[in-house]
PDB file of N, CA and C in Angstrom:
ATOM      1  N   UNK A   1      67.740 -61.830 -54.631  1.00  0.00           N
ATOM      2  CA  UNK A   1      66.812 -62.604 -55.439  1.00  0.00           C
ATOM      3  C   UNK A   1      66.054 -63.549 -54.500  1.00  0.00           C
ATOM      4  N   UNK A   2      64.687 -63.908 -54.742  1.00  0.00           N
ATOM      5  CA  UNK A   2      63.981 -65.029 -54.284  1.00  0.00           C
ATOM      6  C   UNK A   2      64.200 -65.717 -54.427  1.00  0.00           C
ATOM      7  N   UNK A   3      63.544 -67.082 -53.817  1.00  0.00           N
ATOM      8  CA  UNK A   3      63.000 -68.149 -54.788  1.00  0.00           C
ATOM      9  C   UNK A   3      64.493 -69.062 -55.568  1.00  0.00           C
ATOM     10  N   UNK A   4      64.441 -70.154 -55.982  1.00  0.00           N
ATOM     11  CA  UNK A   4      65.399 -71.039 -56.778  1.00  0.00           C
ATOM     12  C   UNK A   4      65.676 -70.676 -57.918  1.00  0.00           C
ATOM     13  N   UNK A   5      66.324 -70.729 -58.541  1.00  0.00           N
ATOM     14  CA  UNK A   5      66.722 -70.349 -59.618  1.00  0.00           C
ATOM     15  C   UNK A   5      67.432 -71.962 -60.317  1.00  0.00           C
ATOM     16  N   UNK A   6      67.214 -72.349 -61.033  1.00  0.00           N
ATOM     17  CA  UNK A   6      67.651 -73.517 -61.895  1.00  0.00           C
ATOM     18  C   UNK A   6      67.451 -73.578 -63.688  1.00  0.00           C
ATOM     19  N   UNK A   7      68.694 -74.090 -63.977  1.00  0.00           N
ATOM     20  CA  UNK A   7      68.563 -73.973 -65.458  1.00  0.00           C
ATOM     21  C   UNK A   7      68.937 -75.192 -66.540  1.00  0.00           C
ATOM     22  N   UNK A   8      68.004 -75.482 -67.174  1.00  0.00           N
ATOM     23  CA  UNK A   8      68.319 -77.345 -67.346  1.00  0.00           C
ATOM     24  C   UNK A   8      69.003 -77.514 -69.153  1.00  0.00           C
ATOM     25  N   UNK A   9      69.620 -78.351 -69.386  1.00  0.00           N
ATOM     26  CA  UNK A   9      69.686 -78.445 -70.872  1.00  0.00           C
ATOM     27  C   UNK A   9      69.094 -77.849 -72.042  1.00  0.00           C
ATOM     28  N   UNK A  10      67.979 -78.390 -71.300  1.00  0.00           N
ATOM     29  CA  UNK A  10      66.540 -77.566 -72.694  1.00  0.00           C
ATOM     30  C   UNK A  10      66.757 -76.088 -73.047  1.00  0.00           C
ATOM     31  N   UNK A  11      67.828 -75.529 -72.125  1.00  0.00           N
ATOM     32  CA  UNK A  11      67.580 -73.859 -72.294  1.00  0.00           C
ATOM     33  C   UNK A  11      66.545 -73.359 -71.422  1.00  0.00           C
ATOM     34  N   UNK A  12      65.721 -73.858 -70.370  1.00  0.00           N
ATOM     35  CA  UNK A  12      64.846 -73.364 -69.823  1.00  0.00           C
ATOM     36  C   UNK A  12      64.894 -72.880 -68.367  1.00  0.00           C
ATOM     37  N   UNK A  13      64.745 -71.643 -68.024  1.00  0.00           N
ATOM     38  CA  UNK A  13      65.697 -70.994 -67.050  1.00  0.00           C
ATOM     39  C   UNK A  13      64.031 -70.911 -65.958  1.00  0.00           C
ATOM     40  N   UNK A  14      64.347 -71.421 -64.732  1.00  0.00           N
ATOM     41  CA  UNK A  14      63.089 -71.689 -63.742  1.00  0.00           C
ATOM     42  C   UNK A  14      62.956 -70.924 -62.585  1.00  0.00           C
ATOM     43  N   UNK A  15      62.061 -69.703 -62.079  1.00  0.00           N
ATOM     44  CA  UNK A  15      62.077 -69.329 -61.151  1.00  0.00           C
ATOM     45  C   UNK A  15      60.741 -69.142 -60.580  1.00  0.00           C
ATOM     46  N   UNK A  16      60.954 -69.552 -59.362  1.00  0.00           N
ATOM     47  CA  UNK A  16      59.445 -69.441 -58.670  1.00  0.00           C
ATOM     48  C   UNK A  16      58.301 -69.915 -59.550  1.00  0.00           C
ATOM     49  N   UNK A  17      58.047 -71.304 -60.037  1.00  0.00           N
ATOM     50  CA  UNK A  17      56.999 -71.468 -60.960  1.00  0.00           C
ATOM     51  C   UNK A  17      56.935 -70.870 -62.202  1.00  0.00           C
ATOM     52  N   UNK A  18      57.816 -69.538 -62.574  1.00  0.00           N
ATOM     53  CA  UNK A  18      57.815 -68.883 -63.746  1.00  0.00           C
ATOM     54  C   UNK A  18      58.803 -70.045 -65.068  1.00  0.00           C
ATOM     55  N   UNK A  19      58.428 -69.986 -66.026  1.00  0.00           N
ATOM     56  CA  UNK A  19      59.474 -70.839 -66.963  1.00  0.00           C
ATOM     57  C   UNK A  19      59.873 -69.483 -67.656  1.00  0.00           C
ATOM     58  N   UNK A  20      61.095 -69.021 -68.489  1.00  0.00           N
ATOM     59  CA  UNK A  20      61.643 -68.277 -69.630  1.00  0.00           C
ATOM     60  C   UNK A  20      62.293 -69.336 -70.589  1.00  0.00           C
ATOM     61  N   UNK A  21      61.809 -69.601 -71.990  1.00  0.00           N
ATOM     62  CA  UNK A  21      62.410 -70.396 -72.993  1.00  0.00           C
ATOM     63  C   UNK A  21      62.969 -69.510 -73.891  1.00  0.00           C
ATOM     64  N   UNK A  22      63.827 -70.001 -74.255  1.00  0.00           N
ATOM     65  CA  UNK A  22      64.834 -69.717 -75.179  1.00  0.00           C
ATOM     66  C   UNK A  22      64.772 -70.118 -76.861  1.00  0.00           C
ATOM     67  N   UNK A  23      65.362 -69.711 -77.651  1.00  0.00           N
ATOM     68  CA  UNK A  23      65.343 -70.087 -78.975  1.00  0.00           C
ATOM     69  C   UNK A  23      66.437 -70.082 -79.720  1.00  0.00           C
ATOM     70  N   UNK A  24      66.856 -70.380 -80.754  1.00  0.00           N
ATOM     71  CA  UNK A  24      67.963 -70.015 -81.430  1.00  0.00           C
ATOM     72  C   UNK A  24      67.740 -69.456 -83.102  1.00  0.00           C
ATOM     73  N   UNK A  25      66.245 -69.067 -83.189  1.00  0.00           N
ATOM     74  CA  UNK A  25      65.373 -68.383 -84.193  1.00  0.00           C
ATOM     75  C   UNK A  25      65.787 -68.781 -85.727  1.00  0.00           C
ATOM     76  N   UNK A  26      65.206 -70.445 -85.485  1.00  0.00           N
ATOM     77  CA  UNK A  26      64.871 -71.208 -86.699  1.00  0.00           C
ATOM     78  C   UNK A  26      65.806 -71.816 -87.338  1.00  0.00           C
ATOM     79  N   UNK A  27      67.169 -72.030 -86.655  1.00  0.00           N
ATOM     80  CA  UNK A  27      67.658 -72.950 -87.038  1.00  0.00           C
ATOM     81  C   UNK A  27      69.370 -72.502 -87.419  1.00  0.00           C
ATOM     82  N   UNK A  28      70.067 -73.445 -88.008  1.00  0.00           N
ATOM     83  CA  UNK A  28      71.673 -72.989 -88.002  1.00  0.00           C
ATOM     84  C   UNK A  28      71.349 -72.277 -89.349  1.00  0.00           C
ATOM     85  N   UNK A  29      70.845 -72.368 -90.598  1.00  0.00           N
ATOM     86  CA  UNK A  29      70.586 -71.641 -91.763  1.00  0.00           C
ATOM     87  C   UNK A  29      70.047 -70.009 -91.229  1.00  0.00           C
ATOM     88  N   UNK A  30      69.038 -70.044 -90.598  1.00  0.00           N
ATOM     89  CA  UNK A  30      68.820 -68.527 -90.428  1.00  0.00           C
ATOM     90  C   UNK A  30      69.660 -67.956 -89.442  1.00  0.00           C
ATOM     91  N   UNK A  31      70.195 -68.294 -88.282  1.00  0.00           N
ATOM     92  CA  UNK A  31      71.155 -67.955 -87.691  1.00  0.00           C
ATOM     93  C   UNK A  31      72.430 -67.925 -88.140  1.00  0.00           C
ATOM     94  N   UNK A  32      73.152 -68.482 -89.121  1.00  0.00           N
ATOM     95  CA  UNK A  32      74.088 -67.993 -89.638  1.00  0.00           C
ATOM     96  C   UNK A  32      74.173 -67.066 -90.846  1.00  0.00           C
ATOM     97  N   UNK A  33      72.202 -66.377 -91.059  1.00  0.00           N
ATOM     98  CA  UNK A  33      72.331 -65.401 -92.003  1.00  0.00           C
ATOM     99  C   UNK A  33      72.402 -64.285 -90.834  1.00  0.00           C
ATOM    100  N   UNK A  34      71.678 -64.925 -89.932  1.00  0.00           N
ATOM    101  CA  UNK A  34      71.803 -63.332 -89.048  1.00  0.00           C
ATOM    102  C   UNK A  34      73.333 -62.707 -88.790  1.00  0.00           C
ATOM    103  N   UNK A  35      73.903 -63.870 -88.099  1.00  0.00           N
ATOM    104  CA  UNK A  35      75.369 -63.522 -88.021  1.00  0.00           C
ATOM    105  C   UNK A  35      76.031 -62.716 -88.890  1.00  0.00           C
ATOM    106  N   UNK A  36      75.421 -63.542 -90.176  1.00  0.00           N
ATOM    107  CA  UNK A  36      76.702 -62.616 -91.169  1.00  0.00           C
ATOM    108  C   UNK A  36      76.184 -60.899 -91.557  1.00  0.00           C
ATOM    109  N   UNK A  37      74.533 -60.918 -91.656  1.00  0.00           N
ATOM    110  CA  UNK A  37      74.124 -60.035 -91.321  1.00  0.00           C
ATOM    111  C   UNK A  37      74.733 -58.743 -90.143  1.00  0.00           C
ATOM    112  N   UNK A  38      74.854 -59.222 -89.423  1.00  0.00           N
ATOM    113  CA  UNK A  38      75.177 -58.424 -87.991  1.00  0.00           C
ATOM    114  C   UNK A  38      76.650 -58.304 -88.226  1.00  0.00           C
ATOM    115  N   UNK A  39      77.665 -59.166 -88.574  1.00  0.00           N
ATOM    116  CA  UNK A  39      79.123 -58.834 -89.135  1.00  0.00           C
ATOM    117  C   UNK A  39      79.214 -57.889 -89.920  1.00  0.00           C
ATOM    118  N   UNK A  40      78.334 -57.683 -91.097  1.00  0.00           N
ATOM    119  CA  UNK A  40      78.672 -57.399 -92.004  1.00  0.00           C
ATOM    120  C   UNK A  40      78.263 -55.045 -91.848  1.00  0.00           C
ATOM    121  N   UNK A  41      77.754 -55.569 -90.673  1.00  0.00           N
ATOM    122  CA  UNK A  41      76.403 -54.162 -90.302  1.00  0.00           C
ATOM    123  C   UNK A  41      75.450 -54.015 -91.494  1.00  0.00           C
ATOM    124  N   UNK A  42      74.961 -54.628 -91.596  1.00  0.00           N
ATOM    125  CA  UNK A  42      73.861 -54.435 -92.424  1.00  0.00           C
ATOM    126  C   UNK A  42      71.980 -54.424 -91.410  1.00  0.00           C
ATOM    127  N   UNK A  43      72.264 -55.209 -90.306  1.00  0.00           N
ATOM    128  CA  UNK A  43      71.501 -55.464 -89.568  1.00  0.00           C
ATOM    129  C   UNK A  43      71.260 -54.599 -88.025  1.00  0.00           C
ATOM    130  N   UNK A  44      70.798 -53.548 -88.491  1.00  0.00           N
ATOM    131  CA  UNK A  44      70.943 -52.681 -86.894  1.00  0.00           C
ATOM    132  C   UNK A  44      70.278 -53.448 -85.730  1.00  0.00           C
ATOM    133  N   UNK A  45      71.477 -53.986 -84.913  1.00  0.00           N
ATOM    134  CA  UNK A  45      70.635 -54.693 -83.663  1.00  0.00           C
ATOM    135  C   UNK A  45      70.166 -54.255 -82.928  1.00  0.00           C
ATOM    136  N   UNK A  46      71.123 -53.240 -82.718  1.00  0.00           N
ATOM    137  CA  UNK A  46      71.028 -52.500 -81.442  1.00  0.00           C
ATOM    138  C   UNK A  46      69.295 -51.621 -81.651  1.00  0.00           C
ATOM    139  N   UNK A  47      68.778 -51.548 -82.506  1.00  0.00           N
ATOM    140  CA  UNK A  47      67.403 -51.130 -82.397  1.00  0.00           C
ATOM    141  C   UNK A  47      66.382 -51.779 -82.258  1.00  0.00           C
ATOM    142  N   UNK A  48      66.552 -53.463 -82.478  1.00  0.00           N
ATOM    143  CA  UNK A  48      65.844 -54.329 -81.708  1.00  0.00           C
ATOM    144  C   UNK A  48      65.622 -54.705 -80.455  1.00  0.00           C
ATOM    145  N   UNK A  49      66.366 -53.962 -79.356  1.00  0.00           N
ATOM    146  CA  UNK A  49      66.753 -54.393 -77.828  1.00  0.00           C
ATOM    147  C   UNK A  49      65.658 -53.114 -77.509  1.00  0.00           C
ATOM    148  N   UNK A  50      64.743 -53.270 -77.279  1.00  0.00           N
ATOM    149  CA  UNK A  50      64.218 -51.946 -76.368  1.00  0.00           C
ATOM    150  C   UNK A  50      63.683 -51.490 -74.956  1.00  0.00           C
ATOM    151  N   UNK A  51      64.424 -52.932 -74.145  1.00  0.00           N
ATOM    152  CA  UNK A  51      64.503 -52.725 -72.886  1.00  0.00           C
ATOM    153  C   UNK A  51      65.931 -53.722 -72.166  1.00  0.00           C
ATOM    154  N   UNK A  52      66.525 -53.487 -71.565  1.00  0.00           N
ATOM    155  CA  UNK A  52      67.392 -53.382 -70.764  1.00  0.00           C
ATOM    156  C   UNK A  52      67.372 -54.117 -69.159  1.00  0.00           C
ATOM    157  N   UNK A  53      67.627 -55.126 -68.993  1.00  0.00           N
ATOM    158  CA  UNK A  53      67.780 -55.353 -67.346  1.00  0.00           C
ATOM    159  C   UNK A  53      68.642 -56.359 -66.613  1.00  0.00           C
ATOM    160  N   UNK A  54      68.941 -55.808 -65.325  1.00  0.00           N
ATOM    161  CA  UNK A  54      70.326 -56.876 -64.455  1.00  0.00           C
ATOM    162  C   UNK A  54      69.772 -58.106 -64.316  1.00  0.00           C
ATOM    163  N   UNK A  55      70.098 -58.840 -64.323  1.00  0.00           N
ATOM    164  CA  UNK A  55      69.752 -60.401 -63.845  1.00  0.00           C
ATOM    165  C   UNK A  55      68.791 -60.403 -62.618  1.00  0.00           C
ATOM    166  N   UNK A  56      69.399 -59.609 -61.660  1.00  0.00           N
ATOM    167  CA  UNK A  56      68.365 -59.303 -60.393  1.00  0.00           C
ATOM    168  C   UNK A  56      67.048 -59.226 -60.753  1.00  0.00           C
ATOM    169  N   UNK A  57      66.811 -58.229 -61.529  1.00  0.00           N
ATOM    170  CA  UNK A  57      65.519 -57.706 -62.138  1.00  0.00           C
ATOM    171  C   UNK A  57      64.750 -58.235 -63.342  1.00  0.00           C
ATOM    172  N   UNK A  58      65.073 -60.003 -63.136  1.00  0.00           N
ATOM    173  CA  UNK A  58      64.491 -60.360 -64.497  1.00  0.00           C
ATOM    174  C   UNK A  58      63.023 -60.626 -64.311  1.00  0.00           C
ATOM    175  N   UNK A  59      62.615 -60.428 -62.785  1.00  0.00           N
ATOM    176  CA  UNK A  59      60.883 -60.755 -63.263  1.00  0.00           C
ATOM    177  C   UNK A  59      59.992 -59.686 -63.622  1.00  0.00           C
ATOM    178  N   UNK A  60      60.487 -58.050 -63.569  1.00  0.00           N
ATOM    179  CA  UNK A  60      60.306 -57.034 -63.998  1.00  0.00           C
ATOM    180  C   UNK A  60      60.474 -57.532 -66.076  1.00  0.00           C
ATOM    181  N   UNK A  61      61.698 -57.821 -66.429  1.00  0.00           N
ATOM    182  CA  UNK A  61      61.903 -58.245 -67.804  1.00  0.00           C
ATOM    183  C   UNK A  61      61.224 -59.340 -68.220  1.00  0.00           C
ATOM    184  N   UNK A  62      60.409 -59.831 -67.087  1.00  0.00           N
ATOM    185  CA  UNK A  62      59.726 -60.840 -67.442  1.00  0.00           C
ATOM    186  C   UNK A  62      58.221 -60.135 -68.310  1.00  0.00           C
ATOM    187  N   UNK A  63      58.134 -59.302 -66.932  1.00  0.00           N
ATOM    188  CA  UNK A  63      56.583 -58.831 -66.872  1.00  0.00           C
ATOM    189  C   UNK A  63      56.734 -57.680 -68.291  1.00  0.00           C
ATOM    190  N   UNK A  64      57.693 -57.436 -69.015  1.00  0.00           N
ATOM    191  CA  UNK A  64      58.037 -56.156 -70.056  1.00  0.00           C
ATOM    192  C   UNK A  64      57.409 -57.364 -71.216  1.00  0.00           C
ATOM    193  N   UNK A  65      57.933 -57.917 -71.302  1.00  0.00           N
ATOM    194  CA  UNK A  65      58.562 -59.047 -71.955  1.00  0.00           C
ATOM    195  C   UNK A  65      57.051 -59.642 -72.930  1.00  0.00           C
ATOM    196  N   UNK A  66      56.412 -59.853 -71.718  1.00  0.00           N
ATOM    197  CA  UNK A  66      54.972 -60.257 -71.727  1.00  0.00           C
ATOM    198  C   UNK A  66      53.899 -59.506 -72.275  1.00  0.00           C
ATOM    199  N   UNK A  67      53.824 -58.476 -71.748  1.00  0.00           N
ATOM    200  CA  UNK A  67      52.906 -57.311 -71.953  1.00  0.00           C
ATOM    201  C   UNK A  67      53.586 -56.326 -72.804  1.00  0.00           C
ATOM    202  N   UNK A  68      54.691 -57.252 -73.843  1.00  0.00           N
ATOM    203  CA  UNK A  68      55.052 -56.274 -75.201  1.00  0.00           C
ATOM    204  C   UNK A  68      54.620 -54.609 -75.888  1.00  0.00           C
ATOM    205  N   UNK A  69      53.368 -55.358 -76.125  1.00  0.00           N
ATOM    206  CA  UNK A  69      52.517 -54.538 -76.923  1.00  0.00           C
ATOM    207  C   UNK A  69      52.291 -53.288 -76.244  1.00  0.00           C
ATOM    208  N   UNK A  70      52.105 -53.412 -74.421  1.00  0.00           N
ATOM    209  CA  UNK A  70      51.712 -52.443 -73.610  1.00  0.00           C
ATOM    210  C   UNK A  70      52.706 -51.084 -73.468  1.00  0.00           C
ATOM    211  N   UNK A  71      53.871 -52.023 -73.457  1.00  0.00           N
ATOM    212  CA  UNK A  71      55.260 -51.311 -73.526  1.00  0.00           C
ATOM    213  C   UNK A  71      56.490 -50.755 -74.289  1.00  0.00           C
ATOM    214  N   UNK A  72      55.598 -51.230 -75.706  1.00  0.00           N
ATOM    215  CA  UNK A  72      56.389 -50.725 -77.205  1.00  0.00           C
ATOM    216  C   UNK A  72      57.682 -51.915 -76.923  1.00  0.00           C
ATOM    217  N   UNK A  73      57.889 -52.951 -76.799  1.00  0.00           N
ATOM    218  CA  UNK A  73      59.051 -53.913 -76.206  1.00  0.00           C
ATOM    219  C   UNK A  73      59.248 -55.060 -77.417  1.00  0.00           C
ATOM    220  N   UNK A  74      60.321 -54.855 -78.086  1.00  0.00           N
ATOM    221  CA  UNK A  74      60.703 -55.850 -79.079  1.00  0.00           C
ATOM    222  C   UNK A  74      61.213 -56.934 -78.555  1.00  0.00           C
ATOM    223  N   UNK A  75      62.694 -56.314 -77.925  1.00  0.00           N
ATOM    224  CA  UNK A  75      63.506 -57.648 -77.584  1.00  0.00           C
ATOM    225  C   UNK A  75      64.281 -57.059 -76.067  1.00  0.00           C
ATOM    226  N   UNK A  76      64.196 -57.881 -75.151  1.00  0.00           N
ATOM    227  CA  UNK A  76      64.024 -57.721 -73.745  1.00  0.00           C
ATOM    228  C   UNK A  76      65.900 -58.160 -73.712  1.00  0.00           C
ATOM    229  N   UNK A  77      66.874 -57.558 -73.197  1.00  0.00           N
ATOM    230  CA  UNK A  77      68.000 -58.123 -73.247  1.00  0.00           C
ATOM    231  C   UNK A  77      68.596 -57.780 -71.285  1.00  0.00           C
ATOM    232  N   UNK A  78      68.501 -58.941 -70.773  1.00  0.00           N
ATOM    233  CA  UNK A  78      69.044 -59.605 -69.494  1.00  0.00           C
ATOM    234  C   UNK A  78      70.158 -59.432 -69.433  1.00  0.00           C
ATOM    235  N   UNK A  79      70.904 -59.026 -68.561  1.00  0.00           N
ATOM    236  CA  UNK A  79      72.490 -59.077 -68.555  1.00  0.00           C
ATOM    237  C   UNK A  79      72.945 -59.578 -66.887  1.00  0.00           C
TER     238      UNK A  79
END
């Protein structure tokens, strides 16, 4: 990897001038419908993830990430 890598309270993960923010998608009410959603399988997740990448390769998941639309790309999942 390049460049610094730093990650502060806010959830905001910093590399090379790039920012990635985070969310927790609207709050403890809709997130604990998702949950129960996703417990319950009612919620196929796994068809929301439609790209894949190592930590190494997050400015590639950056650039997916971004240019969505270009790449049919819902939800970008980092590992």
């Amino acid at each position: 990897m390049v460049g610094k890598l730093s990650l502060d309270r806010g959830r905001k993960i910093s590399l090379e001038g790039s920012t990635i923010s985070g969310s927790s998608g609207g709050g403890k009410l809709t997130l604990g419908m998702l949950r129960k959603l996703v417990a319950e399988h009612k919620l196929p997740v796994e068809k929301f993830v439609t790209h894949t990448f190592s930590f190494d390769d997050i400015l590639d998941a950056h650039d997916i990430f971004g240019h969505a639309a270009e790449h049919d790309s819902l939800k970008v999942l980092i590992h």
